[in-house]
C-alpha atoms as a PDB file:
ATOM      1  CA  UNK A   1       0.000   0.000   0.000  1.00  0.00           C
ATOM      2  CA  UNK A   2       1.502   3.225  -0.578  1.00  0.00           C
ATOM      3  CA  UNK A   3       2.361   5.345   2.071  1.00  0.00           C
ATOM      4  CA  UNK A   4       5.374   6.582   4.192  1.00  0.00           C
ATOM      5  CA  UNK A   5       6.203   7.195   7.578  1.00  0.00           C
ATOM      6  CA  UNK A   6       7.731  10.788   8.436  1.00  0.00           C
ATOM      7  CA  UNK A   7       9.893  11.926  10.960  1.00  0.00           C
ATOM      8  CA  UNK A   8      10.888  15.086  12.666  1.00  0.00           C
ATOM      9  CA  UNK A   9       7.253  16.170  12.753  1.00  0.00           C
ATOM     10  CA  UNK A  10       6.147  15.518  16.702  1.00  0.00           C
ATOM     11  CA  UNK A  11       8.674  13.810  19.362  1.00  0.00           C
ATOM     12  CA  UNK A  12       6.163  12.122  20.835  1.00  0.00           C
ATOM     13  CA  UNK A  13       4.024  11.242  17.824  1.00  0.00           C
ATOM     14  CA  UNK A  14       4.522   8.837  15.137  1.00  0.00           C
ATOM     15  CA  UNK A  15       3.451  10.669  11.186  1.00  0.00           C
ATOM     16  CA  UNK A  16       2.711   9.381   8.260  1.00  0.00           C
ATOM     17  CA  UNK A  17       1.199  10.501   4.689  1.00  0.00           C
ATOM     18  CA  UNK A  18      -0.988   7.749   2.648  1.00  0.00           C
ATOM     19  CA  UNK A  19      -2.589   8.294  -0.899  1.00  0.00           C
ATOM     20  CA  UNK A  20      -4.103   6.946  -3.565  1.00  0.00           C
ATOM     21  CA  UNK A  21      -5.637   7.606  -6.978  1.00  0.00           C
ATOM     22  CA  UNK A  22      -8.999   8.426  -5.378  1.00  0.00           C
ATOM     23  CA  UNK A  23     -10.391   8.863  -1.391  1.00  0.00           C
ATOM     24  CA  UNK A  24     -11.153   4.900  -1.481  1.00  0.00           C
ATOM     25  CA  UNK A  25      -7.284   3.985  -2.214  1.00  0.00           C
ATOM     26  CA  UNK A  26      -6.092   7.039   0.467  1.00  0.00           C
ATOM     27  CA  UNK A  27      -8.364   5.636   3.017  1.00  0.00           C
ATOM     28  CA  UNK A  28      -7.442   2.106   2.645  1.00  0.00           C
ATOM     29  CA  UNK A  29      -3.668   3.161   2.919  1.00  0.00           C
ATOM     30  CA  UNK A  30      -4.425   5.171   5.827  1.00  0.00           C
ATOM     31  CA  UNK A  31      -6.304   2.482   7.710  1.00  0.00           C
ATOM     32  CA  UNK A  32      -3.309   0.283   6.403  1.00  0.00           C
ATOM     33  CA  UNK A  33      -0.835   2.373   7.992  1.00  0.00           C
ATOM     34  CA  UNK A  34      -2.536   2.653  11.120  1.00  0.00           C
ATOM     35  CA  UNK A  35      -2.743  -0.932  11.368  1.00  0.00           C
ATOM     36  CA  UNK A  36       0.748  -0.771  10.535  1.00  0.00           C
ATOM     37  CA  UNK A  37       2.228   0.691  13.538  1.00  0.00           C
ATOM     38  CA  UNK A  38      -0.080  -1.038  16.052  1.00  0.00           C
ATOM     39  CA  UNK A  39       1.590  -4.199  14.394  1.00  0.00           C
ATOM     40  CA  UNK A  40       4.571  -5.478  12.891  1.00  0.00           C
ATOM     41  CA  UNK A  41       3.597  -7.847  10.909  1.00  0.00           C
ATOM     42  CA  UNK A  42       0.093  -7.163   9.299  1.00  0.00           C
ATOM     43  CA  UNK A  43       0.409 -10.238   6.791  1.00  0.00           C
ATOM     44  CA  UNK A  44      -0.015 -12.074  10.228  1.00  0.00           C
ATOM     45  CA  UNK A  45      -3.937 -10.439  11.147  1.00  0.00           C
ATOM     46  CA  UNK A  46      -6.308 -13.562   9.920  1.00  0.00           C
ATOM     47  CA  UNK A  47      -9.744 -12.244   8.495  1.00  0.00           C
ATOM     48  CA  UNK A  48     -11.467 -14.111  11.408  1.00  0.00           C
ATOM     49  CA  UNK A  49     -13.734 -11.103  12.426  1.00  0.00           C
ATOM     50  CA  UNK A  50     -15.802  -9.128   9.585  1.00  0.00           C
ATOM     51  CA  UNK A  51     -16.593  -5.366  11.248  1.00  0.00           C
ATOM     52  CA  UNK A  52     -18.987  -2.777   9.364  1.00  0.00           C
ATOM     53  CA  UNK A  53     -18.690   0.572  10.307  1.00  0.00           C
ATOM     54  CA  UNK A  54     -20.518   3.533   8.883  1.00  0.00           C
ATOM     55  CA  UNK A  55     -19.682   6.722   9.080  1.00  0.00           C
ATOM     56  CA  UNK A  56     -21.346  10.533   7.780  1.00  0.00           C
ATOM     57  CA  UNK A  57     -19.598  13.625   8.154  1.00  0.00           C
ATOM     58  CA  UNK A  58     -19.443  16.419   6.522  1.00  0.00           C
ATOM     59  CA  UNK A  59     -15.803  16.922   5.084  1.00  0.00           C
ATOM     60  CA  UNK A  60     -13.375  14.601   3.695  1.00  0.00           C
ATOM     61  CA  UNK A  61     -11.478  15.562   6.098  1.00  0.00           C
ATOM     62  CA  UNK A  62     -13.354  14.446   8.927  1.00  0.00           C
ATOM     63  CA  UNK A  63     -14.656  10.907   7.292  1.00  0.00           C
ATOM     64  CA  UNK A  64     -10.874  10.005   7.202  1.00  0.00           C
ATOM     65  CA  UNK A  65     -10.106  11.352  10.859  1.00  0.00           C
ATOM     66  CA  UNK A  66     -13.061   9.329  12.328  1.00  0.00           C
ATOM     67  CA  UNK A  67     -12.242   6.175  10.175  1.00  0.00           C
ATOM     68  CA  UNK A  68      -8.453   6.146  11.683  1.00  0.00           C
ATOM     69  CA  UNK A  69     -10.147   6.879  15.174  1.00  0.00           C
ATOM     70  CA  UNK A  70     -12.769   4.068  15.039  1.00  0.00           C
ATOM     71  CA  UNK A  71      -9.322   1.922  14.729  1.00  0.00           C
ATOM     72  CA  UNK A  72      -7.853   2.702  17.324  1.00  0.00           C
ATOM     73  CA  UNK A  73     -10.889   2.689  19.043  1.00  0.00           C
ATOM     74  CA  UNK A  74     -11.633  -1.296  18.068  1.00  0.00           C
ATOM     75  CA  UNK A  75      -7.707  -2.245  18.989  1.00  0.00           C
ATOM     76  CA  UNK A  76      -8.564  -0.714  22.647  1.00  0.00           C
ATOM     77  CA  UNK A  77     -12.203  -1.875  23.383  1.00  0.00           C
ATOM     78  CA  UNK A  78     -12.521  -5.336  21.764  1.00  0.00           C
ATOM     79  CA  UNK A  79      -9.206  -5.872  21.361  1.00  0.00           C
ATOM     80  CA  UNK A  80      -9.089  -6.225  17.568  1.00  0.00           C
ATOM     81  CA  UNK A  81      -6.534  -5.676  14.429  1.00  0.00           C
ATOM     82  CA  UNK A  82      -8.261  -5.015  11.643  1.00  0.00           C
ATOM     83  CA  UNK A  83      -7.802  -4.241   7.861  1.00  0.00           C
ATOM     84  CA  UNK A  84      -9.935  -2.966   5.313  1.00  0.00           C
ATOM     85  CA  UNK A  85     -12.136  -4.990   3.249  1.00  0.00           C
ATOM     86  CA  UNK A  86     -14.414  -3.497   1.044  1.00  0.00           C
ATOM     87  CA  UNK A  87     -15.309   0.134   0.821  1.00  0.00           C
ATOM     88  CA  UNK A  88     -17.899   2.521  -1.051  1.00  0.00           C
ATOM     89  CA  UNK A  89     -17.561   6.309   0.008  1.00  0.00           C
ATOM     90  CA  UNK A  90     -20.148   8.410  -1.515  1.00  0.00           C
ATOM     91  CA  UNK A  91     -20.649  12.438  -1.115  1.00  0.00           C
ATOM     92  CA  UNK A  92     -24.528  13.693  -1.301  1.00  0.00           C
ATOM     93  CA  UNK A  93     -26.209  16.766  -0.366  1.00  0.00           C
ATOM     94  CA  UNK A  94     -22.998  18.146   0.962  1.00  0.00           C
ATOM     95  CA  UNK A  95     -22.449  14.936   3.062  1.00  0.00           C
ATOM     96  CA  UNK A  96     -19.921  12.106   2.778  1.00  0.00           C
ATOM     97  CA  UNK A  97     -21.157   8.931   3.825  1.00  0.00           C
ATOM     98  CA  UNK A  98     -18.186   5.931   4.262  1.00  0.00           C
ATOM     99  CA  UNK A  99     -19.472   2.191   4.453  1.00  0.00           C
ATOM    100  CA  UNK A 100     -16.450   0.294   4.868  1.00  0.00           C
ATOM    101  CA  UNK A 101     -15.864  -3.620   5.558  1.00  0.00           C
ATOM    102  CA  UNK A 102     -13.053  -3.995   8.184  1.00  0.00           C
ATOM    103  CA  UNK A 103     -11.403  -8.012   8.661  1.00  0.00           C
ATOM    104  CA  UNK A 104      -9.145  -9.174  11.148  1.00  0.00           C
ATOM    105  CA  UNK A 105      -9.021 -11.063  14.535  1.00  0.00           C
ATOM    106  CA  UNK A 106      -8.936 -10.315  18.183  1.00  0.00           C
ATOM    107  CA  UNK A 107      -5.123  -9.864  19.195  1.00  0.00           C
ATOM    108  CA  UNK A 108      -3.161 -13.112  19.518  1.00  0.00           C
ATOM    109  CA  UNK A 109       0.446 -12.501  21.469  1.00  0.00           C
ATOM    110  CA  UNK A 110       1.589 -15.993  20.049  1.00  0.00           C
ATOM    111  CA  UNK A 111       1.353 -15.034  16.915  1.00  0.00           C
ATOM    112  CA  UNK A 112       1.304 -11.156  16.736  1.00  0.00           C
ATOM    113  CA  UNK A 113       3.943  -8.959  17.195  1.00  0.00           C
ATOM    114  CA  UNK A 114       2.864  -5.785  18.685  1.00  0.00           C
ATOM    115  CA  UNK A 115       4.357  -2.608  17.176  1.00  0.00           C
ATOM    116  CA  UNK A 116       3.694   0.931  19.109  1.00  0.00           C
ATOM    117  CA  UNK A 117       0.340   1.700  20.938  1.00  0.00           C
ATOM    118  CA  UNK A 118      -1.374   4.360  19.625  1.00  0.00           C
ATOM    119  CA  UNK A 119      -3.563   6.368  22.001  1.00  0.00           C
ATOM    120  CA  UNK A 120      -5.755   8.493  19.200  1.00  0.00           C
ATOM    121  CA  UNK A 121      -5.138  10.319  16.487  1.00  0.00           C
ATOM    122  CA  UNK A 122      -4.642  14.330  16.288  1.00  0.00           C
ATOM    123  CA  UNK A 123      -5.909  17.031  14.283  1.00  0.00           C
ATOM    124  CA  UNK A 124      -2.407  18.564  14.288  1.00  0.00           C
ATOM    125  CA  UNK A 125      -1.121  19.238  10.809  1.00  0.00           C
ATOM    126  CA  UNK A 126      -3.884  16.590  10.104  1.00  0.00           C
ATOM    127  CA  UNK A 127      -4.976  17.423   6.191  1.00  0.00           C
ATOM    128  CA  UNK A 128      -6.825  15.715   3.052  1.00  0.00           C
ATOM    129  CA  UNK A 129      -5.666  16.896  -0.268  1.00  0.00           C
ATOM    130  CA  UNK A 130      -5.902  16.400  -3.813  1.00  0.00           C
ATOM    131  CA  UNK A 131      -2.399  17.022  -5.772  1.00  0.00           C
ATOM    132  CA  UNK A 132      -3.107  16.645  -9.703  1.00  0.00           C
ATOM    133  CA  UNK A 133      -4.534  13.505 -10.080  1.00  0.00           C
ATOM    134  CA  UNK A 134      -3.516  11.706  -6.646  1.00  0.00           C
ATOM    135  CA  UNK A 135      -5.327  11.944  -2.996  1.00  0.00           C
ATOM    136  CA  UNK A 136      -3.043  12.306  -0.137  1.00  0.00           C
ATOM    137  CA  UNK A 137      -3.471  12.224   3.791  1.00  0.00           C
ATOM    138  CA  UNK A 138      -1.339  13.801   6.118  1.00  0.00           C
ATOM    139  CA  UNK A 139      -1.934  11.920   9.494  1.00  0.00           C
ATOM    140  CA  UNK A 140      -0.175  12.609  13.031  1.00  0.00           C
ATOM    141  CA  UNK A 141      -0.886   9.931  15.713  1.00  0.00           C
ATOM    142  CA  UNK A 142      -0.631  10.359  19.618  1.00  0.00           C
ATOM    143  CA  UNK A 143       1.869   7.169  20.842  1.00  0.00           C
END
């Protein structure tokens, strides 16, 4: 997936930029980073577990914040890596509605390797952009 990690942006924060050649792809590499940094290894997350989350907001910007944050959000409460599935974003009547299909599998310590815990994600030099014909995320994240 393509996206890179940057450094010398927060000390106590881990950066990263993800894009794609629409939202869907810049999404799925930001949910891929994510996942990334929570674990080594994310060839090792089984689809055991199919989650459906659905999300409206009213920027781009905000539908990819909340996606990141419902994440983290699934690693701390049920104690779940996931990855992204399937997705369909759609923008109507100045809304943009996300249905995306997460799969993964509650967190195994024999067989994952846990990276950093994340605590959240920050609006910090958090930013959603289109650059010619490519979508790209700036995301900081709270360690």
């Amino acid at each position: 997936m393509p996206y890179k990690y940057l450094d010398n942006i927060a000390q106590a924060d881990i950066a990263f930029e993800a894009w794609g050649k629409n939202p869907e792809e810049m999404i799925i590499s930001a949910c891929t980073a994510t996942e990334n940094i929570m674990i080594e290894n994310i060839n090792s997350i089984y689809p055991k577990e199919i989650k459906n989350l659905h999300i409206k907001e009213n920027s781009l910007e905000m539908l990819v914040f909340r996606t990141i944050e419902e994440l983290i959000f699934f690693k701390d409460s049920e104690k779940i890596f996931l990855l992204p599935a399937d997705i369909n974003l759609r923008n109507k009547n100045n809304y943009f509605y996300l249905d995306i299909i997460f799969q993964g599998e509650k967190i195994n310590p024999d067989r994952h390797n846990p990276g950093v815990d994340i605590k959240g994600i920050t609006l910090h030099n958090f930013k959603v952009e289109q650059i010619d014909n490519q979508w790209k995320t700036t995301v900081i994240l709270d360690i």
